[in-house]
C-alpha atoms as a PDB file:
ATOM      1  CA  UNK A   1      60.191  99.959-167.022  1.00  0.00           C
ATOM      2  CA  UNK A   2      63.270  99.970-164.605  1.00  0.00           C
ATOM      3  CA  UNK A   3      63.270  96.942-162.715  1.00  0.00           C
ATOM      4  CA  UNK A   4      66.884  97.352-160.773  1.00  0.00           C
ATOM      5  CA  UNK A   5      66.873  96.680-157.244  1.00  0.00           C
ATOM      6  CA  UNK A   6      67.782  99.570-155.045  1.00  0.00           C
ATOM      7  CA  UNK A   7      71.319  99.198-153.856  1.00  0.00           C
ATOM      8  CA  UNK A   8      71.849 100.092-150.017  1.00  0.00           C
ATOM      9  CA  UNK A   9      75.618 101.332-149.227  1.00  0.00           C
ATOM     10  CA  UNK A  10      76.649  99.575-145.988  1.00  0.00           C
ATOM     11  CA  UNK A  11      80.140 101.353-143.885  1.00  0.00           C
ATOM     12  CA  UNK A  12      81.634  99.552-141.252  1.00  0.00           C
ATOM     13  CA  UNK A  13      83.333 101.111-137.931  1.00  0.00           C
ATOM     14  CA  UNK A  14      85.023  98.313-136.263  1.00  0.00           C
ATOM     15  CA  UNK A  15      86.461  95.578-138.192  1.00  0.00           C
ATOM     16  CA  UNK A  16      87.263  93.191-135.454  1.00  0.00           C
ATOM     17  CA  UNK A  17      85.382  89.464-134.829  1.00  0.00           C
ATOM     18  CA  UNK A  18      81.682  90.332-134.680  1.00  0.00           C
ATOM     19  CA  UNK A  19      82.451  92.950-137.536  1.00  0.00           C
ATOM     20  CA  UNK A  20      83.787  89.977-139.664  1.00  0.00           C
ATOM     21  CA  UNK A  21      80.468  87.743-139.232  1.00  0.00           C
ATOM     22  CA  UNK A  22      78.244  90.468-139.954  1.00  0.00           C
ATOM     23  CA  UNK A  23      79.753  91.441-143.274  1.00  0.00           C
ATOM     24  CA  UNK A  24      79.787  87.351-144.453  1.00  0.00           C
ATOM     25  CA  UNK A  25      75.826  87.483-144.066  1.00  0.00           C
ATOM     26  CA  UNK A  26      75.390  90.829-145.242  1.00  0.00           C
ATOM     27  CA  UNK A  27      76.736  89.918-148.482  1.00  0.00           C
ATOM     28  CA  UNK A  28      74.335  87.290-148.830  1.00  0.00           C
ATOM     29  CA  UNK A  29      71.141  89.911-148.761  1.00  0.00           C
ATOM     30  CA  UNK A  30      70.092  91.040-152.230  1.00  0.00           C
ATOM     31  CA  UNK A  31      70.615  94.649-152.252  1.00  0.00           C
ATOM     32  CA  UNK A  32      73.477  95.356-150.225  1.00  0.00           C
ATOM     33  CA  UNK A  33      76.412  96.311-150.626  1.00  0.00           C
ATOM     34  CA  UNK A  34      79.762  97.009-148.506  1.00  0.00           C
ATOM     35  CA  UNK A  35      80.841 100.362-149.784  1.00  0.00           C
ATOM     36  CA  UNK A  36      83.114 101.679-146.826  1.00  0.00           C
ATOM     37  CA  UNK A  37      85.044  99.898-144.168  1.00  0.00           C
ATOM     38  CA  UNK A  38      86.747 102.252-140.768  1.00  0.00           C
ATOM     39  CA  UNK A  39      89.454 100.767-138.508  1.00  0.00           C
ATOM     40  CA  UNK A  40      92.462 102.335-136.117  1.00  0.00           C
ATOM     41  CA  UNK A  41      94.782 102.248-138.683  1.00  0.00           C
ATOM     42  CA  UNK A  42      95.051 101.507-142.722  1.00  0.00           C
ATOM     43  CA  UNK A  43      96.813  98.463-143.207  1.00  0.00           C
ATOM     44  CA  UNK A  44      94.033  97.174-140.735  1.00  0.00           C
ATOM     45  CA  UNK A  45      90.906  98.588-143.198  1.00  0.00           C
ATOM     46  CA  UNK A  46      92.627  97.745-146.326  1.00  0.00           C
ATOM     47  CA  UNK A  47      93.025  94.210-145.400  1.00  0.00           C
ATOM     48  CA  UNK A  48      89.375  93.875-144.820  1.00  0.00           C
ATOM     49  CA  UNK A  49      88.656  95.792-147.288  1.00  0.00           C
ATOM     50  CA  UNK A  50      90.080  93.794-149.888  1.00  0.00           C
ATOM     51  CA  UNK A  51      88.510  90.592-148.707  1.00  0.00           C
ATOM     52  CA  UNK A  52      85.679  91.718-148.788  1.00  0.00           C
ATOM     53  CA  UNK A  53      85.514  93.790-151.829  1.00  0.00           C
ATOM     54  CA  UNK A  54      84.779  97.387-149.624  1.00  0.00           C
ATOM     55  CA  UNK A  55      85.038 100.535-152.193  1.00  0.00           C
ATOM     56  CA  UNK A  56      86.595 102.579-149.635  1.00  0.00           C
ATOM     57  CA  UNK A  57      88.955 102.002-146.597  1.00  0.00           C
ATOM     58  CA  UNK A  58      89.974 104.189-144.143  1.00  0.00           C
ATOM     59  CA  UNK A  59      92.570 104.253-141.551  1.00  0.00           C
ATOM     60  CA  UNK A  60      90.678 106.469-138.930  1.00  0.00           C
ATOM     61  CA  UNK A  61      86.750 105.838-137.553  1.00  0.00           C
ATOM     62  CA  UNK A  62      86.530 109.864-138.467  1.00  0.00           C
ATOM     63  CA  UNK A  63      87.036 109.901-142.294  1.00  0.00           C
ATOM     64  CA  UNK A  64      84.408 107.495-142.081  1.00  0.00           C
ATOM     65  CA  UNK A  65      82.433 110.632-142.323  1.00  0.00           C
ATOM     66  CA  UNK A  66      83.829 111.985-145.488  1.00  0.00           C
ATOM     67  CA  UNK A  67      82.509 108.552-147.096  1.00  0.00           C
ATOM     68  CA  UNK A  68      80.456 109.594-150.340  1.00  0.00           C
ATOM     69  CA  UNK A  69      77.472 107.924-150.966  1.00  0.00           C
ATOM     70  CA  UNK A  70      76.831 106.382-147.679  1.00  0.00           C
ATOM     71  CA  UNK A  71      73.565 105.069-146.852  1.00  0.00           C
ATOM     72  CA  UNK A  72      73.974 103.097-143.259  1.00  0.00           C
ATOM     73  CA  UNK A  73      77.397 102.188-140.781  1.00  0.00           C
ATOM     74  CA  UNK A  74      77.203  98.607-138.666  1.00  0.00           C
ATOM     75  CA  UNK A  75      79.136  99.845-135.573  1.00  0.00           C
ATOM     76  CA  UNK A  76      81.259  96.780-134.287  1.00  0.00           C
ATOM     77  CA  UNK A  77      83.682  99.004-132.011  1.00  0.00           C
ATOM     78  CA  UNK A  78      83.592  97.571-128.065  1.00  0.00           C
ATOM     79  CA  UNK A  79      80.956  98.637-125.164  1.00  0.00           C
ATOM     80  CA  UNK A  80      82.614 101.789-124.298  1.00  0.00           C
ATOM     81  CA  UNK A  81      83.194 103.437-127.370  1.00  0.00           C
ATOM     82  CA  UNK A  82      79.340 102.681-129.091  1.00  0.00           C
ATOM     83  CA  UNK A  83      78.113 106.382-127.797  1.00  0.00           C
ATOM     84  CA  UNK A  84      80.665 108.366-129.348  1.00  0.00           C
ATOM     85  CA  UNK A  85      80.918 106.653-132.178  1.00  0.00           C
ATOM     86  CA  UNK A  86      76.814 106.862-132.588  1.00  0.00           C
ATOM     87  CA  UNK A  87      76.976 110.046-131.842  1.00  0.00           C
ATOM     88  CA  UNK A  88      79.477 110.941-134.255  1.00  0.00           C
ATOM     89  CA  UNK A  89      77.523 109.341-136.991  1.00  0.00           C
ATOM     90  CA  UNK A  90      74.122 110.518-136.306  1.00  0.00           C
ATOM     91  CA  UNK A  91      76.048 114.331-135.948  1.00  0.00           C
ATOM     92  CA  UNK A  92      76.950 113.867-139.546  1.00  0.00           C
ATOM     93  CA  UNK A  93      73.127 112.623-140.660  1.00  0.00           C
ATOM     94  CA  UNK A  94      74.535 109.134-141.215  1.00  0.00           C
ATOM     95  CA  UNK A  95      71.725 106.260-140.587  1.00  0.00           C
ATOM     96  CA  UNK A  96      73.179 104.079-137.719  1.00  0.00           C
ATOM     97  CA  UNK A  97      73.103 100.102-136.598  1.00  0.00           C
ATOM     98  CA  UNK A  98      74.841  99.844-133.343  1.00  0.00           C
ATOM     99  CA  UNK A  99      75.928  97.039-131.748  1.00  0.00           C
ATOM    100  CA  UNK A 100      74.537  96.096-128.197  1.00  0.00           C
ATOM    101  CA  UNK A 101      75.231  96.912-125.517  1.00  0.00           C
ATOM    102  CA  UNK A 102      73.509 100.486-127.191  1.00  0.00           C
ATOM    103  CA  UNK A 103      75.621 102.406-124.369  1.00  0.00           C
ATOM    104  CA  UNK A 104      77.448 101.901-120.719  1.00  0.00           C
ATOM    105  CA  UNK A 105      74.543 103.198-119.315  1.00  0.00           C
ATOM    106  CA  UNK A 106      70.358 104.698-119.823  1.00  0.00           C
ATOM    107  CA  UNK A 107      72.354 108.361-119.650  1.00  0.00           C
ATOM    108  CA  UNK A 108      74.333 107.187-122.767  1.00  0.00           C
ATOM    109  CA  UNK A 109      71.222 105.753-124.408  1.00  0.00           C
ATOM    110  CA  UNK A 110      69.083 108.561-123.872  1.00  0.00           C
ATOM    111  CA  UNK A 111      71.611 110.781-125.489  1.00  0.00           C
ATOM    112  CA  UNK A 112      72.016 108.939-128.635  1.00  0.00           C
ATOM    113  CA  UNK A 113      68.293 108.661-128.546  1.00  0.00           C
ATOM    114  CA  UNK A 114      67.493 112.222-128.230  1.00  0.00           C
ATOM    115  CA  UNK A 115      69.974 113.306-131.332  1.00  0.00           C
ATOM    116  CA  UNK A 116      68.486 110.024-133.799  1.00  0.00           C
ATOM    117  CA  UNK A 117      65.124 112.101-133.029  1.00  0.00           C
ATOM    118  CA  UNK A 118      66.142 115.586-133.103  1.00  0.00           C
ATOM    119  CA  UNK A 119      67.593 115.025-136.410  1.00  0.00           C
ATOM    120  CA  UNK A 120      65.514 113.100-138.184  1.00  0.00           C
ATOM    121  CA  UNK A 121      67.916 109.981-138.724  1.00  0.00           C
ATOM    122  CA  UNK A 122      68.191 106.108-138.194  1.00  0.00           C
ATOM    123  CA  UNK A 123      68.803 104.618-135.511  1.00  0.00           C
ATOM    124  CA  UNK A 124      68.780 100.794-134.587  1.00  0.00           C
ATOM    125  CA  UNK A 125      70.274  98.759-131.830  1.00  0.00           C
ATOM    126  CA  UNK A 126      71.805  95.677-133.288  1.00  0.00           C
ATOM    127  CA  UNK A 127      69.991  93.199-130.896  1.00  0.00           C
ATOM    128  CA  UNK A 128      69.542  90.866-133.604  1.00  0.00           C
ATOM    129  CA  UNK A 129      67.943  87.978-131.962  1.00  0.00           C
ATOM    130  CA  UNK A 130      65.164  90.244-132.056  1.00  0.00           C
ATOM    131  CA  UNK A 131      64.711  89.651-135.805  1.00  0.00           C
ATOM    132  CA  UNK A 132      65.897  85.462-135.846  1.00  0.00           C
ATOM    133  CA  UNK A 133      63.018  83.583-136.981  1.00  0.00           C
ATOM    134  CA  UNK A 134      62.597  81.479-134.310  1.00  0.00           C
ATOM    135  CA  UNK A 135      62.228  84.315-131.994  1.00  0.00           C
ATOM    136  CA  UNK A 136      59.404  85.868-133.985  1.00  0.00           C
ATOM    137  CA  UNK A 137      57.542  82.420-133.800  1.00  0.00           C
ATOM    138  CA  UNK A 138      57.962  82.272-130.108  1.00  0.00           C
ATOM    139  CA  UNK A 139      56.422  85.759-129.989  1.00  0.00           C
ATOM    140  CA  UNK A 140      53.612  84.886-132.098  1.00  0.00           C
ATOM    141  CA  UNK A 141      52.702  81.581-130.168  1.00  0.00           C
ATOM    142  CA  UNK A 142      52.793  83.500-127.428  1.00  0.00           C
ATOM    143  CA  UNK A 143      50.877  86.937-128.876  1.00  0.00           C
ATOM    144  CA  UNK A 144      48.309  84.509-130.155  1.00  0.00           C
ATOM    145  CA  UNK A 145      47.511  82.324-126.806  1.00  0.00           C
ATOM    146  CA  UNK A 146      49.394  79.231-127.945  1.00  0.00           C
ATOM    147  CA  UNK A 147      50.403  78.415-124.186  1.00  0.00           C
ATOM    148  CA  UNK A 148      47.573  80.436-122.276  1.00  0.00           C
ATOM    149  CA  UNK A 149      48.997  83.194-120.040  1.00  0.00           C
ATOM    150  CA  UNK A 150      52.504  82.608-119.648  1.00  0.00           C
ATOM    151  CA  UNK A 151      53.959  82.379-115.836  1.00  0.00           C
ATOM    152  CA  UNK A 152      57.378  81.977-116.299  1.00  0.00           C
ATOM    153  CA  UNK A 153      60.433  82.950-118.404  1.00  0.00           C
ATOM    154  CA  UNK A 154      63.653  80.749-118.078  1.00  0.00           C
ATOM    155  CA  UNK A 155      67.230  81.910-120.372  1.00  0.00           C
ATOM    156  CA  UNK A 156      70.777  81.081-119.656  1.00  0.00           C
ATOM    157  CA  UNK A 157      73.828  81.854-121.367  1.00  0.00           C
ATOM    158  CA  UNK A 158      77.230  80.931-120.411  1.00  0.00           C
ATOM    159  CA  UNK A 159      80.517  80.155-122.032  1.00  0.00           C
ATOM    160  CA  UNK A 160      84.272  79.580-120.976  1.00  0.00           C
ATOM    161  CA  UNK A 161      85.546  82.840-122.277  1.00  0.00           C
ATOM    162  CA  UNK A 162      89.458  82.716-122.508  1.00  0.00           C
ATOM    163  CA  UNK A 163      91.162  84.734-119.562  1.00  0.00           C
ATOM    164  CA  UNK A 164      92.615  87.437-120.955  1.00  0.00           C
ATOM    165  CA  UNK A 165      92.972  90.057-117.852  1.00  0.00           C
ATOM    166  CA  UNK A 166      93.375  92.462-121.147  1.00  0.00           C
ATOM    167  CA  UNK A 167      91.204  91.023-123.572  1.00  0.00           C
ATOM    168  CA  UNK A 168      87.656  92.520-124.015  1.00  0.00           C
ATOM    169  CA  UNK A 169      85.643  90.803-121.833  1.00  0.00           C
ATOM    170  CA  UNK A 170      87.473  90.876-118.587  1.00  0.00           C
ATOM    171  CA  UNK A 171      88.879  94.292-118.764  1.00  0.00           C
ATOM    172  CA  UNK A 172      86.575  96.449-116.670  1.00  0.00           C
ATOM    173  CA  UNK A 173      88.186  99.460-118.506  1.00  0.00           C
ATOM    174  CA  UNK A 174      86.273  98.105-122.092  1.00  0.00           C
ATOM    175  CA  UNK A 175      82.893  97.185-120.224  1.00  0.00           C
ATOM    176  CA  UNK A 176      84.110  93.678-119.571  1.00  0.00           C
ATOM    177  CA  UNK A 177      82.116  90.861-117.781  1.00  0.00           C
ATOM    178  CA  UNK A 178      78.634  88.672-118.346  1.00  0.00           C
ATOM    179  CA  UNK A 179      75.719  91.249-117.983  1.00  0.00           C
ATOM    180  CA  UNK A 180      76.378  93.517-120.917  1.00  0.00           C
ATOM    181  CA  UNK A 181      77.951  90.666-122.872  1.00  0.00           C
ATOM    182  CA  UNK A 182      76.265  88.333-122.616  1.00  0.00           C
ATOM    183  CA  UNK A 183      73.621  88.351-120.118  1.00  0.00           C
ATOM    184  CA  UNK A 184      71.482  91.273-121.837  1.00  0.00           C
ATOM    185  CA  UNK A 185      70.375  88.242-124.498  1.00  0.00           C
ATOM    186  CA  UNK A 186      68.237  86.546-121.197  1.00  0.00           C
ATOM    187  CA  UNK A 187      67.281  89.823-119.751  1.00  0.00           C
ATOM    188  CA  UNK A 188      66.227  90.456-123.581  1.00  0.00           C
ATOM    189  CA  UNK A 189      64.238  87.064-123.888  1.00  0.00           C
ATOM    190  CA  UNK A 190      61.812  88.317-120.626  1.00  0.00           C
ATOM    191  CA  UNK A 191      61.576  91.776-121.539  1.00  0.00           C
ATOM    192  CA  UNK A 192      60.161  90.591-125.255  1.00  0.00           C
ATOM    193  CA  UNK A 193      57.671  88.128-123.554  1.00  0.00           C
ATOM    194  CA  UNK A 194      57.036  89.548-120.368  1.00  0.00           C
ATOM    195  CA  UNK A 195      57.223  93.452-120.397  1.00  0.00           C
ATOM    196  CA  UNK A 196      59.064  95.357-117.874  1.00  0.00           C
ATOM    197  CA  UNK A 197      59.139  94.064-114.153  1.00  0.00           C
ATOM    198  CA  UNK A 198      57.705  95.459-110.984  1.00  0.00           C
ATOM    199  CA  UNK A 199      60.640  94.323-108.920  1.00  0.00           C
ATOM    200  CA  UNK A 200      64.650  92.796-109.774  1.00  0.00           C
ATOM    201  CA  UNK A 201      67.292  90.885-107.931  1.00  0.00           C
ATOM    202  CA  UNK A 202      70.298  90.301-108.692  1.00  0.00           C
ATOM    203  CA  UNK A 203      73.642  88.943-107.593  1.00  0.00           C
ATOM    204  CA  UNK A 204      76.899  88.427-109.451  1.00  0.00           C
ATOM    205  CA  UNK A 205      80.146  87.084-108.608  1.00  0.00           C
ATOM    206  CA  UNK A 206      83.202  89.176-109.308  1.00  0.00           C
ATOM    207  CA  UNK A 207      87.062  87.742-110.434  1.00  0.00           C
ATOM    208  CA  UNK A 208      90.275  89.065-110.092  1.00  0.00           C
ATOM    209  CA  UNK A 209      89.912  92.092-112.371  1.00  0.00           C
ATOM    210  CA  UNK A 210      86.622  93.066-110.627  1.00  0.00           C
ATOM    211  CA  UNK A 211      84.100  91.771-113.986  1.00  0.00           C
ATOM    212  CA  UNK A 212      81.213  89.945-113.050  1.00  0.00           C
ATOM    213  CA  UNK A 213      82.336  86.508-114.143  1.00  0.00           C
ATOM    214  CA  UNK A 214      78.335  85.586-113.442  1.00  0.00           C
ATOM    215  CA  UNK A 215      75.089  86.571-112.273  1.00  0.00           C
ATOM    216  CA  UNK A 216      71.911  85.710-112.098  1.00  0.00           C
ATOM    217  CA  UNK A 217      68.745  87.534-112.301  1.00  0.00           C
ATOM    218  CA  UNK A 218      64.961  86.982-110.511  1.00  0.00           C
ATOM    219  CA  UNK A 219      62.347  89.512-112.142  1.00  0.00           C
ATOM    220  CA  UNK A 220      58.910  89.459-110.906  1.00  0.00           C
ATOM    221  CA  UNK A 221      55.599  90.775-112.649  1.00  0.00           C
ATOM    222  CA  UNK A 222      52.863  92.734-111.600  1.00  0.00           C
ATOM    223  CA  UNK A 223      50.592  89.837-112.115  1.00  0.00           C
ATOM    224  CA  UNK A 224      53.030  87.433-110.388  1.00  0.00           C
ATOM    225  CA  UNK A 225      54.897  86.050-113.275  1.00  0.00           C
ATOM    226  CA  UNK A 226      58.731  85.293-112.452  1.00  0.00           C
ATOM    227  CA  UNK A 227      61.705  85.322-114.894  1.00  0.00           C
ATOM    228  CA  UNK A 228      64.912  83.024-113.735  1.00  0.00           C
ATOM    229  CA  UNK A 229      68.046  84.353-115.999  1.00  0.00           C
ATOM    230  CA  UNK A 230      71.911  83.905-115.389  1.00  0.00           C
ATOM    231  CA  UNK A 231      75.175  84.234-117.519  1.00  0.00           C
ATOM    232  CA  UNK A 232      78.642  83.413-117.115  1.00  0.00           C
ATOM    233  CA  UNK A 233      81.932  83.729-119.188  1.00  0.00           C
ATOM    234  CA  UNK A 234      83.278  80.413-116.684  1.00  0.00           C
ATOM    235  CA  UNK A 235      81.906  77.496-117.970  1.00  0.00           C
ATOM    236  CA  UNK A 236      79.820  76.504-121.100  1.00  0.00           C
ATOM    237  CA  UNK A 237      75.748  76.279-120.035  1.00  0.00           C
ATOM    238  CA  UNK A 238      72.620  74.923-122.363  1.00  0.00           C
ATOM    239  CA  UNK A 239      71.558  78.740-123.236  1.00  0.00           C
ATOM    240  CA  UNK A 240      68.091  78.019-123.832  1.00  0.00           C
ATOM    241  CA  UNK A 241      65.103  79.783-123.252  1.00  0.00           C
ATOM    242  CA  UNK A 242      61.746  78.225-122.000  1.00  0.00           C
ATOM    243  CA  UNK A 243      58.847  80.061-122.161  1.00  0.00           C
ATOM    244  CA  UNK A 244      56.300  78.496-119.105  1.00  0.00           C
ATOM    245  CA  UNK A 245      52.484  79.319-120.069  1.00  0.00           C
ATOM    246  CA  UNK A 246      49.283  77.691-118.186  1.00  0.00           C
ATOM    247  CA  UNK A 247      48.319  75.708-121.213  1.00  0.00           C
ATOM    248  CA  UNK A 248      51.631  74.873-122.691  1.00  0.00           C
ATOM    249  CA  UNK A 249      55.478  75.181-123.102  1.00  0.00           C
ATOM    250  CA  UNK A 250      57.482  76.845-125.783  1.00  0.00           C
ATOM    251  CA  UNK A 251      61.418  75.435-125.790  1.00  0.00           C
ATOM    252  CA  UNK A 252      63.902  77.909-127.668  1.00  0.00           C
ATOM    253  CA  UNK A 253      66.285  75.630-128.259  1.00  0.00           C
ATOM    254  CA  UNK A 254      70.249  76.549-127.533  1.00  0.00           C
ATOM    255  CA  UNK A 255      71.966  79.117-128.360  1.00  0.00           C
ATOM    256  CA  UNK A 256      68.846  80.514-128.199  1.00  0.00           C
ATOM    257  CA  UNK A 257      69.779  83.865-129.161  1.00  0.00           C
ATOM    258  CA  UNK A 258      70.634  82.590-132.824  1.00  0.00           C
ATOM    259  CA  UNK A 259      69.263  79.566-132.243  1.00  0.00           C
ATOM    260  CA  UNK A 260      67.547  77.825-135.329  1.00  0.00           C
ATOM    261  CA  UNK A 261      64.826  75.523-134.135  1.00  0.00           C
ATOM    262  CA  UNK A 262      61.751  76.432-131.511  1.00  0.00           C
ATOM    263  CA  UNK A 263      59.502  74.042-130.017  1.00  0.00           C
ATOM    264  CA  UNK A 264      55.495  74.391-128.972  1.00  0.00           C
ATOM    265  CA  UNK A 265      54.860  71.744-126.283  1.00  0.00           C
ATOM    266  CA  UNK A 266      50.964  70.962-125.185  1.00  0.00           C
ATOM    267  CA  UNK A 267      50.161  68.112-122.543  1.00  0.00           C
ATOM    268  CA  UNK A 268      48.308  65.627-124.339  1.00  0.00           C
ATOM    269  CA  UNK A 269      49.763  66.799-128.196  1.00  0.00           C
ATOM    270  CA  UNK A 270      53.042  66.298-130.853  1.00  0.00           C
ATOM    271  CA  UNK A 271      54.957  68.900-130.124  1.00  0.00           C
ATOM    272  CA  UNK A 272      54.822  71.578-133.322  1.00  0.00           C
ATOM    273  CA  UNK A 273      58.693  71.994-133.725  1.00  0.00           C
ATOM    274  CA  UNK A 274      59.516  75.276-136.014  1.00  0.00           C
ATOM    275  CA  UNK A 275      63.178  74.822-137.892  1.00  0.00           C
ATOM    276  CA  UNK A 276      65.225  77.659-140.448  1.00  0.00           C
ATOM    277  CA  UNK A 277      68.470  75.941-140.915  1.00  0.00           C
ATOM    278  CA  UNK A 278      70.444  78.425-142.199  1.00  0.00           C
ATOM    279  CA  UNK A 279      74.162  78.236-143.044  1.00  0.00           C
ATOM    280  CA  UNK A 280      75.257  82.356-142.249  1.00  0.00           C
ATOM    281  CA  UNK A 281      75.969  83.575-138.976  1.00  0.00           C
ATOM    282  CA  UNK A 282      72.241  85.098-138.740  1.00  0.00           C
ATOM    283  CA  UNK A 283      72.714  88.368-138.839  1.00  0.00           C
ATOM    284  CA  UNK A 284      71.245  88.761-142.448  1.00  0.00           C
ATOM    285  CA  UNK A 285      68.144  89.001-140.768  1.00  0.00           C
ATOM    286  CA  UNK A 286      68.724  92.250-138.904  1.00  0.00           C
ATOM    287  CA  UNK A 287      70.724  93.640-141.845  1.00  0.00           C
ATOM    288  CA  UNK A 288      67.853  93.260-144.189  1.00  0.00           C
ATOM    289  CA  UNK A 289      65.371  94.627-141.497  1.00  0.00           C
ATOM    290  CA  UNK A 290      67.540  97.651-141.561  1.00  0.00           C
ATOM    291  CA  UNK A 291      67.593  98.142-145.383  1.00  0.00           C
ATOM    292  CA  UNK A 292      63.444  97.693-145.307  1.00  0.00           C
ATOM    293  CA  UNK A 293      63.171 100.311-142.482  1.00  0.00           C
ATOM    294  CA  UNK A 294      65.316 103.126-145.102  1.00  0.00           C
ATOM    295  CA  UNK A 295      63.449 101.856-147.782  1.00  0.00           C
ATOM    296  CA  UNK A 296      60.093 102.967-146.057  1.00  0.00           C
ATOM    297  CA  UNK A 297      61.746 106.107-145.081  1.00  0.00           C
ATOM    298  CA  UNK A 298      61.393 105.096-141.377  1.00  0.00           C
ATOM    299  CA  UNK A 299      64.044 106.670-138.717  1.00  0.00           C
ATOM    300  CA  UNK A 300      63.061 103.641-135.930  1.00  0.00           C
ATOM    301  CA  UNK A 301      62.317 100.023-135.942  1.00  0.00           C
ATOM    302  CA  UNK A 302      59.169  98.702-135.726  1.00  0.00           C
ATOM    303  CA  UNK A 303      59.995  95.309-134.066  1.00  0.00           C
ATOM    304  CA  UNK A 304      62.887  96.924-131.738  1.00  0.00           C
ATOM    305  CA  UNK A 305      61.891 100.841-131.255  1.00  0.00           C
ATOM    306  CA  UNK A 306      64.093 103.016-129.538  1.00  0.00           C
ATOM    307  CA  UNK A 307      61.537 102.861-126.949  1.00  0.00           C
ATOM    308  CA  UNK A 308      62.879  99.189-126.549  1.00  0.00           C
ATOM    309  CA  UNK A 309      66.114  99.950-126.240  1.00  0.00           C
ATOM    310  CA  UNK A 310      65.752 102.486-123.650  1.00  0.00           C
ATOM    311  CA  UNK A 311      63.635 100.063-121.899  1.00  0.00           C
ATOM    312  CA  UNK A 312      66.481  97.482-121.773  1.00  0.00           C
ATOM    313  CA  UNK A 313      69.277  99.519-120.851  1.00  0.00           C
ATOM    314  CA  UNK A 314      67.109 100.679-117.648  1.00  0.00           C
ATOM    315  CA  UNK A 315      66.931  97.014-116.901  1.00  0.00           C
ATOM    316  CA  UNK A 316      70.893  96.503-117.174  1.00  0.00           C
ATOM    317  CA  UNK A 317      71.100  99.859-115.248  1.00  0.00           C
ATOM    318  CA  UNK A 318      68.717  97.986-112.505  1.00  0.00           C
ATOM    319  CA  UNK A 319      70.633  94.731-112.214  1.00  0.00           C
ATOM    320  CA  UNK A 320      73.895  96.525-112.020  1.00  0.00           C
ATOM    321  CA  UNK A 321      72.727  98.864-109.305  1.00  0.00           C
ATOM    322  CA  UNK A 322      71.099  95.439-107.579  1.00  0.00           C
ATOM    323  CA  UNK A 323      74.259  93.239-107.733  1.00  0.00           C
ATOM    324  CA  UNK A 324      76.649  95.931-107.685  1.00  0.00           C
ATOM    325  CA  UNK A 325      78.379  95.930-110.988  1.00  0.00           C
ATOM    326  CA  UNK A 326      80.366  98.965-111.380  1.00  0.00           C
ATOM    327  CA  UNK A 327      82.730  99.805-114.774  1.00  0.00           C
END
C-alpha cells in the first residue's frame, strides 16, 4: 500500500515582502512544496530561489509559464498588475492564488472571473483572514446565535506607513492609499458577518500625491444593522473588530485580520476567550485551504467563492465612487 503524501508544486510571481512571508509558512504545510519562483529579473529569482530551496527560477513573470510540473502560482505582484498576471496564468490552465486587492476594479474581477470559469481552472483570492482561525470561530458564534441577532459591526485598521511619494502605497500610479490596502480587511469583516448593504457612505481624506491617506466607511442593512469601518496609513490604530449582537459581544482582538485570540462576551457570564498562538506569519492557513480545494478537484473555494470576491470588489467600487477615490 502507497502511503506517500501527495506533493503540491507551489510557483511564485512576485518575490517582494508579502511574497517572502507567504513562502516561510508555506514551507511549514505538509505537502507543499516551492517548485518555481518569477521575478523582473534573474539575479532577483535566483536569490530567492536559493533561500528558499525553489527548483526553478526565472528572470521574467512569462517563463513562469514554461514551468514543468506546476500545480498552483501565489501572485504577490502590486494592485495594478494582479489582472494581467491572473489572466496570464489562468490563459495557460495554471491554478491561481491571487493576492487582494483581486483587481483595480469589479470590470477587472469579472474578467478574471469569467476565464477561471470558462476554462475550468482555480481560482482563489488570497484574502486570507478569511481562513485564520479566529475568524472562523467568530463566524460560527455568530452562525450559531451565540450573541442573538447581531446589530452592529465595528473594524479599524491603521498604521504609519513610511512616506514614500514612490513607494507602493502612496503612488496612485500602483493603486496606492488605505481602501484597497488596507481598508478592504474592515469592509471584509462586515461583508462576512453582515451580507451586502442596502446603502454606503463614505469619505476619505486625500495627501499630497492624491491617495486616500484615510477613510471611513458607514454601511447600513436592510434590517437596520450599521457597520462603522475606517483605515489609515497616518498613524497606528487598535485594528480590532467587534461584532455587536442583542445577546452578546464577540471582540476580535488586534490585528484582527491575523489576529490570534477572539473573545465571546455575555452580560452576566466569563467571557469564552478562543486562542491559536501560532509562530508563522498565518498564511499557512490559506495555503493549505488551497492545496485541499485541488485535492478535491474543486476550481472555487468553498469558504471564499468567487461569488465573494465579486461581491467585495463591488463594495470597494461603491466606497470609491462615494468618497471619490480615483487611481
Amino acid at each position: 500500500m502507497n502511503t506517500t503524501k501527495p506533493v503540491t508544486r507551489w510557483g511564485i510571481l512576485g518575490l517582494g515582502r508579502i511574497a517572502h512571508k507567504f513562502v516561510q509558512d508555506l514551507l511549514t504545510v505538509e505537502g507543499a512544496q516551492l517548485h518555481a519562483v518569477a521575478a523582473s529579473d534573474q539575479a532577483r529569482a535566483e536569490a530567492f530561489g536559493a533561500q528558499y530551496g525553489a527548483t526553478h527560477c526565472y528572470g521574467s513573470y512569462e517563463e513562469l509559464l514554461t514551468c514543468p510540473d506546476l500545480d498552483v502560482v501565489y501572485i504577490a505582484t502590486r494592485h495594478v498588475y494582479h489582472h494581467a498576471n491572473t489572466l496570464m496564468l489562468l490563459n495557460a490552465g495554471i491554478p491561481v492564488l491571487c493576492e487582494k486587492p483581486f483587481g483595480m476594479d469589479a470590470g477587472q474581477v469579472a474578467e478574471m472571473v469569467q476565464m477561471a470559469r470558462e476554462r475550468g481552472v482555480f481560482l482563489m483570492e488570497a484574502l486570507w483572514s478569511r481562513f485564520m482561525p479566529t475568524i472562523l470561530k467568530a463566524k460560527e458564534w455568530v452562525d450559531s446565535g451565540a450573541v442573538g441577532p447581531v446589530r452592529m459591526v465595528r473594524a479599524d485598521f491603521g498604521f504609519a506607513a513610511n512616506k514614500d511619494p514612490e513607494g507602493r502605497l502612496f503612488n496612485k500610479a500602483l493603486g496606492g492609499g488605505s481602501l484597497l490596502d488596507i481598508g478592504i480587511y474592515p469592509l471584509f469583516l462586515s461583508y462576512l458577518i453582515l451580507g451586502k448593504p442596502a446603502h454606503i457612505r463614505a469619505a476619505a481624506s486625500f495627501g499630497a500625491t492624491g491617495v486616500d491617506e484615510q477613510c471611513g466607511m458607514a454601511l447600513t442593512y436592510a434590517d437596520g444593522e450599521l457597520a462603522l469601518l475606517d483605515s489609515t496609513i497616518l498613524v497606528k490604530t487598535d485594528t480590532v473588530g467587534v461584532i455587536h449582537g442583542e445577546q452578546g459581544t464577540i471582540r476580535i482582538a488586534g490585528r484582527f485580520h491575523e489576529s490570534t485570540t477572539v473573545s465571546l462576551e455575555r452580560e452576566g457570564e466569563e467571557p469564552e476567550v478562543f486562542s491559536v498562538p501560532r509562530t508563522t506569519f498565518g498564511y499557512e492557513y490559506e495555503a493549505r485551504h488551497v492545496m485541499q480545494c485541488l485535492a478535491e478537484g474543486r476550481t472555487e473555494s468553498p469558504l471564499w467563492s468567487l461569488d465573494n470576491s465579486l461581491d467585495l470588489i463591488g463594495l470597494l467600487d461603491a466606497v470609491r465612487t462615494e468618497a471619490g477615490i480615483h487611481y
